[in-house]
Protein backbone atom coordinates (compact mmCIF):
# COMPACT_ATOMS: atom_id res chain seq x y z
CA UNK A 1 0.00 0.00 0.00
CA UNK A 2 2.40 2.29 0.86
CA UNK A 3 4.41 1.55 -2.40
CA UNK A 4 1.59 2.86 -4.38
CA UNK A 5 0.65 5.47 -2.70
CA UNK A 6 4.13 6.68 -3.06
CA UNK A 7 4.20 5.76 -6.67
CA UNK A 8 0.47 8.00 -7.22
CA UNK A 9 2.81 11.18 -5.42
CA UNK A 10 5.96 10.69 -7.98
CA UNK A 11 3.20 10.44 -10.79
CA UNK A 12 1.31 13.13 -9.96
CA UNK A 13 4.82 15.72 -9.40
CA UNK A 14 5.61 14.48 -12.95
CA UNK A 15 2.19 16.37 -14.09
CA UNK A 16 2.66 19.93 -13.21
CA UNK A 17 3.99 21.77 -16.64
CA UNK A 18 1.37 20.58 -18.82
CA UNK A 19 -0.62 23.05 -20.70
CA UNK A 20 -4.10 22.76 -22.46
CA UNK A 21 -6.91 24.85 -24.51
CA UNK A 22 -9.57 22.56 -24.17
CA UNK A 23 -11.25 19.96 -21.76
CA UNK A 24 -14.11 17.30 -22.24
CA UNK A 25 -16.10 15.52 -19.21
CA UNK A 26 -18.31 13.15 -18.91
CA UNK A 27 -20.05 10.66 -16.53
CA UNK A 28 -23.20 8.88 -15.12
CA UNK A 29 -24.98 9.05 -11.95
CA UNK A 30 -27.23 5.87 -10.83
CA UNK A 31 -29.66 6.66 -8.61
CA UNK A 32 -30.64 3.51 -6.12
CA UNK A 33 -33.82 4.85 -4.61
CA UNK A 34 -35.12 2.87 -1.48
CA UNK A 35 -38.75 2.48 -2.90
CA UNK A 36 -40.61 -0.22 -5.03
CA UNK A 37 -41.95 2.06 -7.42
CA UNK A 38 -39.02 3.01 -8.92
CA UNK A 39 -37.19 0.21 -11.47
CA UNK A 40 -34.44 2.59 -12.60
CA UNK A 41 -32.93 6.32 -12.84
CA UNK A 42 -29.61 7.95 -13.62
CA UNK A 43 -28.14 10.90 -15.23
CA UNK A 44 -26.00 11.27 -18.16
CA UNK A 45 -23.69 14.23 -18.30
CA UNK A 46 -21.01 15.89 -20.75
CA UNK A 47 -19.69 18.65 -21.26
CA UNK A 48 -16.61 20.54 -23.43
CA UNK A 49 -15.04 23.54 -22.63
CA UNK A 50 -12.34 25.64 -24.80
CA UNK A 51 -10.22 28.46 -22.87
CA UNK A 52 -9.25 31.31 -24.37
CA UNK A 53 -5.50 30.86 -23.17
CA UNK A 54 -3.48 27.97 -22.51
CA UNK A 55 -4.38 26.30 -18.95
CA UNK A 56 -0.81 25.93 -17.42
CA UNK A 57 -1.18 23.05 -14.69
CA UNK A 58 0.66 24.31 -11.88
CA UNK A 59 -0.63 23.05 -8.60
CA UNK A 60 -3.62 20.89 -8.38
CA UNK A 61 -4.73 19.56 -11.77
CA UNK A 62 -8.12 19.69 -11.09
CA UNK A 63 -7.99 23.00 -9.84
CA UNK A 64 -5.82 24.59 -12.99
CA UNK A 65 -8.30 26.66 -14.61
CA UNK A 66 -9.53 28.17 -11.47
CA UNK A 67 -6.06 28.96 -10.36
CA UNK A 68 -5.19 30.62 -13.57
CA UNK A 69 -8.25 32.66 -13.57
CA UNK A 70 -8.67 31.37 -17.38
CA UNK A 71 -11.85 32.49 -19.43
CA UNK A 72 -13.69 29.88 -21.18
CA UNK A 73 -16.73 29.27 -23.07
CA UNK A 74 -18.62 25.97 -22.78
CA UNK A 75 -21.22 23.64 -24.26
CA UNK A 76 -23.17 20.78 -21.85
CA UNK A 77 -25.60 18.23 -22.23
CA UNK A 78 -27.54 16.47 -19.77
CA UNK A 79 -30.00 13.32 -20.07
CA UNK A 80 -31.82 12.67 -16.97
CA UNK A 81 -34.83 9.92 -16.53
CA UNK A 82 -36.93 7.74 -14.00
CA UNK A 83 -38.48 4.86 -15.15
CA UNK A 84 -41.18 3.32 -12.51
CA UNK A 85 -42.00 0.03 -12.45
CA UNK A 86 -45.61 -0.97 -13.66
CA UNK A 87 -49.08 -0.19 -12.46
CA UNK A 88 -51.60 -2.16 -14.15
CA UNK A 89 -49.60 -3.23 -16.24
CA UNK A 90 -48.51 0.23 -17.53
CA UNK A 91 -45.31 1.75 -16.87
CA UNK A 92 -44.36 5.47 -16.68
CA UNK A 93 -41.09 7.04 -17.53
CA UNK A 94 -39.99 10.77 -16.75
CA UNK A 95 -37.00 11.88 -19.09
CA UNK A 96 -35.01 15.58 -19.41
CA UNK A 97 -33.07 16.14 -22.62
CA UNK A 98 -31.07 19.58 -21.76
CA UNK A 99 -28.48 21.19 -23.92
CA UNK A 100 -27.16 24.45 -22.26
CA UNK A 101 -24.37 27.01 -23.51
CA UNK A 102 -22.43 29.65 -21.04
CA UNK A 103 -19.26 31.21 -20.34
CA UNK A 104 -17.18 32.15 -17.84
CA UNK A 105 -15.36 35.74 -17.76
CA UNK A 106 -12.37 36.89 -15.02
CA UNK A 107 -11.20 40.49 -15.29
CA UNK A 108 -8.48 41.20 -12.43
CA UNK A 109 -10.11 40.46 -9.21
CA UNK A 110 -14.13 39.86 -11.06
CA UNK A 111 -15.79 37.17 -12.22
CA UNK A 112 -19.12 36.69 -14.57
CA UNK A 113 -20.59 33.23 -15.60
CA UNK A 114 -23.26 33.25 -18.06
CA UNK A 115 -25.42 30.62 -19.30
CA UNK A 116 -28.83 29.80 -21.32
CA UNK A 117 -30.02 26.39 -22.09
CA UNK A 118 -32.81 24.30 -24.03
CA UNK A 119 -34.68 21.01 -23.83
CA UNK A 120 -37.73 18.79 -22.90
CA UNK A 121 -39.23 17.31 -20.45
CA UNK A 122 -40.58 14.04 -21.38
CA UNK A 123 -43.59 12.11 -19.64
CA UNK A 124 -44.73 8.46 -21.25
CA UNK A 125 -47.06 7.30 -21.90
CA UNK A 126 -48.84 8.87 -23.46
CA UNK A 127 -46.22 10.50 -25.06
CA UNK A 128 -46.24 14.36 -24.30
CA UNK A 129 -42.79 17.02 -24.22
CA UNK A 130 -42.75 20.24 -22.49
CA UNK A 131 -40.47 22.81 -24.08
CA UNK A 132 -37.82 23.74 -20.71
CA UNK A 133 -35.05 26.71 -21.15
CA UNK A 134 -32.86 27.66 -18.10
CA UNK A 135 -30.74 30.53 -17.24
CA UNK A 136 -27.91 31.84 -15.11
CA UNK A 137 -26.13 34.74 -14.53
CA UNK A 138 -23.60 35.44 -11.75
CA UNK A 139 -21.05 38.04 -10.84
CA UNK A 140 -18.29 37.25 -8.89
CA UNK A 141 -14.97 39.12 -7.11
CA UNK A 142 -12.14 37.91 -5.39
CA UNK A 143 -11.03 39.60 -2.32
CA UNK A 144 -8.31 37.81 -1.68
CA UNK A 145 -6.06 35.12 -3.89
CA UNK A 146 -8.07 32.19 -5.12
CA UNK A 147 -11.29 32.79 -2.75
CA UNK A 148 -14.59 33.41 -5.24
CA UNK A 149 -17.59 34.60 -4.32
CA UNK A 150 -20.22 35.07 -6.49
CA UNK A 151 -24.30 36.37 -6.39
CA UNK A 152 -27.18 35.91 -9.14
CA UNK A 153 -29.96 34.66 -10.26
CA UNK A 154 -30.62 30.49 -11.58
CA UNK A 155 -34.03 29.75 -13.04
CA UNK A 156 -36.13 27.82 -15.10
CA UNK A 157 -39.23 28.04 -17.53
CA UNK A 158 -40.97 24.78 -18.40
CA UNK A 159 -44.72 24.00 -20.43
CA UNK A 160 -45.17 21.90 -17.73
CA UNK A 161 -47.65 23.04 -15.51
CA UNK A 162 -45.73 24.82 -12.12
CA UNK A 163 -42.82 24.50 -13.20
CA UNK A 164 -41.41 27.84 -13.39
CA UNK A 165 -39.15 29.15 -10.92
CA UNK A 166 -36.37 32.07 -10.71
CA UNK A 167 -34.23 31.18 -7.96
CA UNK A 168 -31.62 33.41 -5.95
CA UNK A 169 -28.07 32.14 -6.77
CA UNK A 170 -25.06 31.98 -4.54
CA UNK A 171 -21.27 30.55 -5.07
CA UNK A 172 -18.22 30.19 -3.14
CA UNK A 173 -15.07 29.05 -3.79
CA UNK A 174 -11.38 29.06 -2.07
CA UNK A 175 -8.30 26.83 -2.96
CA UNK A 176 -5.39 27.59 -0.77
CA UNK A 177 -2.32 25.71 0.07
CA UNK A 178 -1.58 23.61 3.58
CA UNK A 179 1.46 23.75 5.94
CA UNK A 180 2.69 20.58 5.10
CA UNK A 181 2.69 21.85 1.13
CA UNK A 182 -0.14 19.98 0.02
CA UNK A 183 -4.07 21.68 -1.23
CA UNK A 184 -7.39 21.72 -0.24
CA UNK A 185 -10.62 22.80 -2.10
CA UNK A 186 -13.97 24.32 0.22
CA UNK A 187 -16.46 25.13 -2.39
CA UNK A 188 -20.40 26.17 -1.61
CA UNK A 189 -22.84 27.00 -3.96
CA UNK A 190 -27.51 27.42 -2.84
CA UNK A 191 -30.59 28.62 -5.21
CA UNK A 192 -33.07 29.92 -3.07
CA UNK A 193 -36.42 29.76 -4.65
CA UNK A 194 -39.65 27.13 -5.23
CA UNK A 195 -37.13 24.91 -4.89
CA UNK A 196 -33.93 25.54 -2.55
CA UNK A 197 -30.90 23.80 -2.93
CA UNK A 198 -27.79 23.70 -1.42
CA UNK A 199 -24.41 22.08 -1.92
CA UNK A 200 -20.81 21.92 -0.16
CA UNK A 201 -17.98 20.24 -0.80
CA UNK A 202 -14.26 19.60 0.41
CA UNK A 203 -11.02 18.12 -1.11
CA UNK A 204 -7.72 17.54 -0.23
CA UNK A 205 -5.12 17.29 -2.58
CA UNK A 206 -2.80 14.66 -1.75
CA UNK A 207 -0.63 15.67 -4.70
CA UNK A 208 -0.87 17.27 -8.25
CA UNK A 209 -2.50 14.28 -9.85
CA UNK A 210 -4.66 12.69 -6.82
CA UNK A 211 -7.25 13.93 -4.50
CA UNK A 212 -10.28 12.46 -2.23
CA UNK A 213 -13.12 15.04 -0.48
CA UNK A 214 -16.66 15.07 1.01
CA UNK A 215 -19.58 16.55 -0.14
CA UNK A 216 -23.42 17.66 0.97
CA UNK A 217 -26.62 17.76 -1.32
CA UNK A 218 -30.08 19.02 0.36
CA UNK A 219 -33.02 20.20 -2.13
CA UNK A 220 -35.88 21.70 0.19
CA UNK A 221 -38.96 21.17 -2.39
CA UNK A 222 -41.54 23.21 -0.42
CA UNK A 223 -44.47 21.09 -0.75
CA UNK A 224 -45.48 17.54 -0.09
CA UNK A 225 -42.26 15.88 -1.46
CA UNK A 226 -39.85 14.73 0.46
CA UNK A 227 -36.68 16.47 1.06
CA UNK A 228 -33.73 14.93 -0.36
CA UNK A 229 -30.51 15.35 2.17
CA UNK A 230 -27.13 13.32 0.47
CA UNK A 231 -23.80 12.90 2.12
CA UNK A 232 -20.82 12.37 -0.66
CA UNK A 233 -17.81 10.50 -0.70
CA UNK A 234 -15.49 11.31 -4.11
CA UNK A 235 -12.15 11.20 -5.44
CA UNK A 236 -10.39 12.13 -8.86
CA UNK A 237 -6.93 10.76 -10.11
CA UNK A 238 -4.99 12.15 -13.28
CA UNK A 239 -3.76 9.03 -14.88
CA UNK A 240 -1.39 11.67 -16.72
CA UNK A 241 -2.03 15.65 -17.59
CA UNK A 242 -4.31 14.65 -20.03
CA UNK A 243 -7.21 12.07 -18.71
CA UNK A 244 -8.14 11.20 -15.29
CA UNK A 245 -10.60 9.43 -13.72
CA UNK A 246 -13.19 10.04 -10.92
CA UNK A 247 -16.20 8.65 -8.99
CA UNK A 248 -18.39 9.37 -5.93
CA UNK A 249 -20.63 7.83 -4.04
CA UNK A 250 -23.69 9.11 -2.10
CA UNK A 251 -25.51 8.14 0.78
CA UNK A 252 -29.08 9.69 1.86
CA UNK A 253 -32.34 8.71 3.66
CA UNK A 254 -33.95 7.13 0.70
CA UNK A 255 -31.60 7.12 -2.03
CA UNK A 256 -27.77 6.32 -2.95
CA UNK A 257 -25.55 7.40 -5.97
CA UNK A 258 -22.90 6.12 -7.62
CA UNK A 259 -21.32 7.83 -10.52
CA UNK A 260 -18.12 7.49 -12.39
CA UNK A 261 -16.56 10.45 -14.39
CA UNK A 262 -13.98 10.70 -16.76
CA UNK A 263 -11.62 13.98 -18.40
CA UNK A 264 -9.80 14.48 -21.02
CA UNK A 265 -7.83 17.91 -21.90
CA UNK A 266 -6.17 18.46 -25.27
C-alpha cells in the first residue's frame, strides 16, 4: 500500500507543466432509490469547454483553470430519466433532454458566468414534451487570492404546468495551500427559490494528480415531497495531464448514488 501510494505522489509531481486549450467531461450518476416504485434512474452528463489561453497546470490539476483565472466558453448536455416500475400493467417514464451554452469571464479580481439552455421534459405514456429553457447569470470578485464569491440569479421556464421558478443564486469558492505543502478545495454553492438547494464540498489534494473530499446535497422542495438530504464521498486521479478518472458515491435517507466520471484535456 504504501508503495503505491508513493508511486500516485511521484506520478502526480511528474504532471505539473502541462498546458491545455480545451477539456471534455463526462459521466453517469445511478440513482438507487429505497422504494418499489421506482425500477431505474440515472443521469447522463457531458460537457466541453475551450479556454481562451493555454491552462498551465501548476498546482492541483483539477484546480488549474480556477487557479489561472482562465476564461472559457462551454457547451453541456444532460440526459436525466426515471423509469417506474408498472401499475396495471402500464409503466411510466420521466426523461429531461437539456443542452445548455455559457461562459465564464475573469477580469483582475471579477468574475461573470453566463449561461442559457434548451430542452424537454418528457412524460410516457402517453407521449407528451414540455419545451424547458434555463438561465444563469452570476457576478463574482475575489477579495483575496483564489477565494470566489459570487451572487445571481438560476431559473427555469418549463410547459409543464408549475414548473417555473427564478431562484436566488449563490457561489463560493477558495483553494489555498496547507502547511505541510499539500491543497485543499472548500467550495459552496444554494438557489433559493420554489425549490432551494444547497451544496458543499471539500477536497484535499494529496498531490498534483490525486485527490479524495466530502460533499453535501439538500433540495428543500416546499411542498409535499420529500426532502432529499445526500452525504458524498469522491475522489479524482490524473492518470497523466491529459485524462483522469473520478467517482463518488452518495448516501441519503432514501436514495444512494454512484457515478463514475472521466476527463480528457487536449
Amino acid at each position: 500500500m504504501n508503495k503505491l501510494f508513493i508511486a500516485l505522489s511521484l506520478m502526480g509531481l511528474a504532471t505539473t507543466s502541462f498546458a491545455y486549450n480545451g477539456q471534455v467531461e463526462g459521466g453517469y450518476t445511478f440513482r438507487d432509490f429505497d422504494s418499489n416504485a421506482v425500477d431505474t434512474s440515472g443521469l447522463f452528463e457531458l460537457k466541453g469547454t475551450f479556454y481562451f489561453e493555454n491552462v498551465n497546470s501548476k498546482g492541483p490539476l483539477n484546480e488549474a483553470a480556477f487557479l489561472g483565472h482562465n476564461s472559457n466558453v462551454y457547451l453541456g448536455y444532460g440526459y436525466d430519466f426515471t423509469k417506474f416500475n408498472p401499475v396495471l400493467g402500464q409503466s411510466t417514464k420521466y426523461e429531461t433532454n437539456l443542452l445548455s451554452a455559457g461562459i465564464e469571464y475573469f477580469f483582475d479580481q471579477f468574475y461573470v458566468n453566463a449561461e442559457l439552455g434548451y430542452g424537454q421534459d418528457s412524460v410516457k405514456p402517453p407521449k407528451k414534451d414540455y419545451d424547458l429553457f434555463t438561465y444563469r447569470a452570476l457576478a463574482g470578485y475575489m477579495p483575496i487570492s483564489n477565494l470566489l464569491l459570487a451572487a445571481g440569479i438560476d431559473g427555469y421556464n418549463s410547459d409543464f404546468p408549475n414548473s417555473d421558478d427564478t431562484r436566488f443564486a449563490i457561489q463560493a469558492k477558495y483553494v489555498t495551500p496547507i502547511s505541510n505543502g499539500n491543497t485543499i478545495n472548500l467550495e459552496a454553492a444554494a438557489e433559493f427559490g420554489d425549490i432551494d438547494e444547497v451544496r458543499l464540498g471539500a477536497d484535499y489534494y494529496f498531490n498534483p494528480a490525486f485527490s479524495a473530499g466530502i460533499g453535501y446535497e439538500s433540495i428543500d422542495y416546499s411542498n409535499n415531497t420529500p426532502d432529499e438530504d445526500t452525504f458524498l464521498i469522491r475522489s479524482k486521479y490524473f492518470i497523466n495531464p491529459n485524462l483522469a478518472v473520478g467517482g463518488a458515491i452518495g448516501f441519503g435517507d432514501n436514495l444512494n448514488t454512484y457515478n463514475i466520471n472521466a476527463t480528457l484535456r487536449f
